[in-house]
Protein backbone atom coordinates (compact mmCIF):
# COMPACT_ATOMS: atom_id res chain seq x y z
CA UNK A 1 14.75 44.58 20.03
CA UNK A 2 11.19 45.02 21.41
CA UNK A 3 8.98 47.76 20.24
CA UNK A 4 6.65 48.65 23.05
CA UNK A 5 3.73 51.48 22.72
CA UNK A 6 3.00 52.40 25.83
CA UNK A 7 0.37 54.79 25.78
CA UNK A 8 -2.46 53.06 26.57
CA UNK A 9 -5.66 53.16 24.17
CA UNK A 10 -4.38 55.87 22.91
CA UNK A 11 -3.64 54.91 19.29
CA UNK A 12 -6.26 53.57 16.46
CA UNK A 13 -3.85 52.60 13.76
CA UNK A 14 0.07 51.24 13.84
CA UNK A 15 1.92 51.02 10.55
CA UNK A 16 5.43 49.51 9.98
CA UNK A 17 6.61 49.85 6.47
CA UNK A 18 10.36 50.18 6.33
CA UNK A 19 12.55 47.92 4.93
CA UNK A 20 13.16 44.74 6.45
CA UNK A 21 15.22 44.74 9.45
CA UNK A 22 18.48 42.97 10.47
CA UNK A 23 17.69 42.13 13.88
CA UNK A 24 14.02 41.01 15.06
CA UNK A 25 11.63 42.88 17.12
CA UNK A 26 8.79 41.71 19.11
CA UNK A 27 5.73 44.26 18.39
CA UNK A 28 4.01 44.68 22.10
CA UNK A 29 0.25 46.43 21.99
CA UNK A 30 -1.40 44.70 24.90
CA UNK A 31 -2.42 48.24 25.93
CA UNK A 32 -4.14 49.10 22.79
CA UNK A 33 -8.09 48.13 23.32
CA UNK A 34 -8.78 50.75 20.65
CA UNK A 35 -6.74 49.20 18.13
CA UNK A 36 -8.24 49.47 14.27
CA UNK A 37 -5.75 48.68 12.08
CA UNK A 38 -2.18 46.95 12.06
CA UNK A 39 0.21 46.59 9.42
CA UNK A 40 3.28 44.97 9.61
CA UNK A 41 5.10 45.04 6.36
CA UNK A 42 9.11 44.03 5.41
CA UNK A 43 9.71 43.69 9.03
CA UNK A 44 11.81 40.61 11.17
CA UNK A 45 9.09 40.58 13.89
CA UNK A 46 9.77 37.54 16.49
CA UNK A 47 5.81 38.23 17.48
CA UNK A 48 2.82 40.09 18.07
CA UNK A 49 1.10 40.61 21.59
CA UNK A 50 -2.35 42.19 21.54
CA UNK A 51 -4.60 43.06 23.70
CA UNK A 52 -8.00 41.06 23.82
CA UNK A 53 -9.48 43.21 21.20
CA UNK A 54 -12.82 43.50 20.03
CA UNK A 55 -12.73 45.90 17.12
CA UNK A 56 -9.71 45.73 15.01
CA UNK A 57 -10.96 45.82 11.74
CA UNK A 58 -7.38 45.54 9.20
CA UNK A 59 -4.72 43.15 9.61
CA UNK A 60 -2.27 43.27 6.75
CA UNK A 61 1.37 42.08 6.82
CA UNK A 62 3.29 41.51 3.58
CA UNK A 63 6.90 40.24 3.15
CA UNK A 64 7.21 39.86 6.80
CA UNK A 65 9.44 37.04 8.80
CA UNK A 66 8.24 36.10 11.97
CA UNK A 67 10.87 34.32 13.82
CA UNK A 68 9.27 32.67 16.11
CA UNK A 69 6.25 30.78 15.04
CA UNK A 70 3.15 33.47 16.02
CA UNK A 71 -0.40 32.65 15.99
CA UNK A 72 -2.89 35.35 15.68
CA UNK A 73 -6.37 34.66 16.75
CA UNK A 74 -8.86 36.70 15.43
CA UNK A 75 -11.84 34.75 16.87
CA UNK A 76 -12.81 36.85 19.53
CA UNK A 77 -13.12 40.19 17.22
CA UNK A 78 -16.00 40.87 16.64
CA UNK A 79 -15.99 43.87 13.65
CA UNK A 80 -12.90 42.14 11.88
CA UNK A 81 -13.09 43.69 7.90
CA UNK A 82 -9.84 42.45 6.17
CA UNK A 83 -7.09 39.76 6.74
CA UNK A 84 -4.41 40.00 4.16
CA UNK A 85 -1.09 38.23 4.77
CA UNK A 86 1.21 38.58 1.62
CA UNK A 87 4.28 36.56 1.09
CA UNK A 88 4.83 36.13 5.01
CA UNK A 89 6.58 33.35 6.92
CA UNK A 90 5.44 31.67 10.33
CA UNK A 91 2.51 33.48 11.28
CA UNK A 92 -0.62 31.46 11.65
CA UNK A 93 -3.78 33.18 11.30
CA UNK A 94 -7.07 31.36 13.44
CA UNK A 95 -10.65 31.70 14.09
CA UNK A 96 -11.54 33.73 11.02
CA UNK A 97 -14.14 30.75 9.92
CA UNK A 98 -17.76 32.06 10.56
CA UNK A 99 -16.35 35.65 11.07
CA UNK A 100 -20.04 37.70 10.14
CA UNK A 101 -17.72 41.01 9.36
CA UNK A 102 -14.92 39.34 7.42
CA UNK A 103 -15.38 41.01 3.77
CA UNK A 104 -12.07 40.10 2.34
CA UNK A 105 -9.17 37.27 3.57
CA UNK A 106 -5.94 37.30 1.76
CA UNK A 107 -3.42 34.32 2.67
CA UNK A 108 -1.15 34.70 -0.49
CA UNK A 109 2.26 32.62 -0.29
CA UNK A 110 2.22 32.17 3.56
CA UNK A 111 4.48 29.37 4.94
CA UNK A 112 4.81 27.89 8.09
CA UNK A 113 8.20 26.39 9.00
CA UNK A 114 9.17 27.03 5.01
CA UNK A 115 6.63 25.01 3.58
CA UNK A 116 3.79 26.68 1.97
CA UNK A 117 0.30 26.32 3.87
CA UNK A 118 -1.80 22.91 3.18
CA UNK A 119 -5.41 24.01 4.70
CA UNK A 120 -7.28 26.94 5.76
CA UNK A 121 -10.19 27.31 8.10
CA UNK A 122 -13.88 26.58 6.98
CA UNK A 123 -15.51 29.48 5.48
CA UNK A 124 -19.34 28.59 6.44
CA UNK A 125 -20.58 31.38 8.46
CA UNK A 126 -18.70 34.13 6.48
CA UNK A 127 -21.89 35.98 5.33
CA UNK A 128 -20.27 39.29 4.24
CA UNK A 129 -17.11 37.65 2.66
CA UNK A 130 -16.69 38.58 -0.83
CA UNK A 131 -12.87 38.51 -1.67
CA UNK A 132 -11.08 35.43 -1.04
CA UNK A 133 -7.16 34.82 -1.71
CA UNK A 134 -5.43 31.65 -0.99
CA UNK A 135 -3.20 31.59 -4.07
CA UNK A 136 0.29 30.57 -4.05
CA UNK A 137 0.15 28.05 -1.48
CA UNK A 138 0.17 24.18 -1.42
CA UNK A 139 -3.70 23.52 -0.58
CA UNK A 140 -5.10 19.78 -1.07
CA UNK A 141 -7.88 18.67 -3.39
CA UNK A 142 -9.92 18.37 0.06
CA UNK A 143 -9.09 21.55 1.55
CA UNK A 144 -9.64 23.58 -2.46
CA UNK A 145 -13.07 21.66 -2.62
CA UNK A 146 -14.00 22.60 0.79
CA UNK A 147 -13.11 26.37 0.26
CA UNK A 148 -15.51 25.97 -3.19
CA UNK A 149 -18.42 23.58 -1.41
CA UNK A 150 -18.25 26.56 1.69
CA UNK A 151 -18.53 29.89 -0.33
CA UNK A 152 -21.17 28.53 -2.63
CA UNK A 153 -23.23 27.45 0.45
CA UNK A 154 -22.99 30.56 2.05
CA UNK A 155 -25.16 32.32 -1.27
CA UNK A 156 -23.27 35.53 -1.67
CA UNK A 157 -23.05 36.77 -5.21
CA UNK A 158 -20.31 38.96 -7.26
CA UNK A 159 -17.13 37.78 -5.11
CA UNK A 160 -13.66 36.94 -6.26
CA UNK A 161 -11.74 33.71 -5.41
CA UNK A 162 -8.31 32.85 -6.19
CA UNK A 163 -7.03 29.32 -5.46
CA UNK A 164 -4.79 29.48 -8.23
CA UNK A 165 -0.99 29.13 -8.20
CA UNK A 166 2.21 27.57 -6.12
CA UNK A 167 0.99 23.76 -5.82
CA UNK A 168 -2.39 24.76 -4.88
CA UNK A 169 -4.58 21.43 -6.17
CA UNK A 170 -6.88 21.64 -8.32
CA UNK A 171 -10.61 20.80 -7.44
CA UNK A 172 -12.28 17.64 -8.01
CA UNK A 173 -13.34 17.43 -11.45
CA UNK A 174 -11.46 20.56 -12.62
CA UNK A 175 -13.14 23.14 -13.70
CA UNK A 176 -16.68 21.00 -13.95
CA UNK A 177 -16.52 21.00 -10.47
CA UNK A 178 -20.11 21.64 -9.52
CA UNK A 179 -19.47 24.16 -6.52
CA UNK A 180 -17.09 26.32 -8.90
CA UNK A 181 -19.97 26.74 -11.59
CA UNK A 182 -22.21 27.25 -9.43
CA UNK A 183 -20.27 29.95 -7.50
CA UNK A 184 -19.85 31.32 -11.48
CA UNK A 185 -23.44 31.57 -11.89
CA UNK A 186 -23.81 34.10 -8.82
CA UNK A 187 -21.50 36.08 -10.80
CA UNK A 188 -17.91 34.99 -8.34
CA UNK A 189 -15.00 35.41 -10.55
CA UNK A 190 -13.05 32.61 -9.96
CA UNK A 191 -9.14 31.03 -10.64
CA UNK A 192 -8.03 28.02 -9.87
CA UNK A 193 -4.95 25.80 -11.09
CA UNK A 194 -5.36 23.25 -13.53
């Protein structure tokens, strides 16, 4: 099943939210330059074609299958806000390291192929981003470190961080890892796994 909207830059926001569907769809919006925000939630989706957008600002998808393995690249838009993928299989998310706009990322429980994610992108760069989700995964020591070393580098104070649960590992030198207080002494609120 394909779901096609064909009227072009007509439409700012598409939200899916029924329950999850038998047979997959493929989710077609190369038409859409106007595109804001996209949700894709309890839905078989075998992918996602967009148009080269510039201002979409929300992409959320939670409890979604995506047959087909689907990358999304957000690196070319430029006012993206918020990035939350919740409990979603085979969707890979790219180019949201150094994203200026990017207030708040969420990759919570996202596998690829059925195995819970291993590394995300570097954060450096990400000088508005304040809320920061990558719990429930299978991260390394390296790539939990580097998510700590990048935030507290990048200054901002009052921001949440979760890097806590699945088989997430815990940072080097637990919670006397010298990134992770210092990130607690601009006032981040932080969890992280044991």
């Amino acid at each position: 099943m394909n779901l096609y909207y064909n009227k072009q830059n007509s439409i700012p926001s598409v939200l899916l939210t029924v329950g999850k569907t038998d047979a997959a769809f493929e989710l077609d919006l190369r038409g859409h330059f106007n595109l804001l925000t996209l949700q894709v939630i309890n839905y078989n989706v075998k992918g996602i074609k967009l148009p080269k957008l510039s201002g979409l600002t929300v992409f959320q998808s939670g409890g979604s299958t995506f047959v087909d393995l689907t990358q999304l690249d957000v690196s070319g838009f430029n006012s993206i806000y918020q990035i939350l993928i919740d409990r979603t299989d085979n969707i890979i998310v790219v180019g949201y390291g150094g994203q200026s706009s990017l207030a708040s990322i969420d990759l919570n429980e996202v596998k690829i192929a059925g195995a819970y994610i291993t590394t995300v992108e570097s954060l450096l760069g990400n000088s508005s981003l304040l809320q920061v989700n990558f719990g429930g995964n299978n991260l390394s020591v390296l790539a939990v470190d580097t998510v700590l070393s990048d935030l507290d580098t990048n200054g901002l104070l009052n921001g949440t961080l979760n890097l806590s649960g699945g088989t997430n590992a815990a940072p080097t030198g637990g919670g006397a890892n010298p990134n992770l207080l210092s990130l607690a002494g601009k006032g981040w609120v932080i969890n992280v796994n044991p």
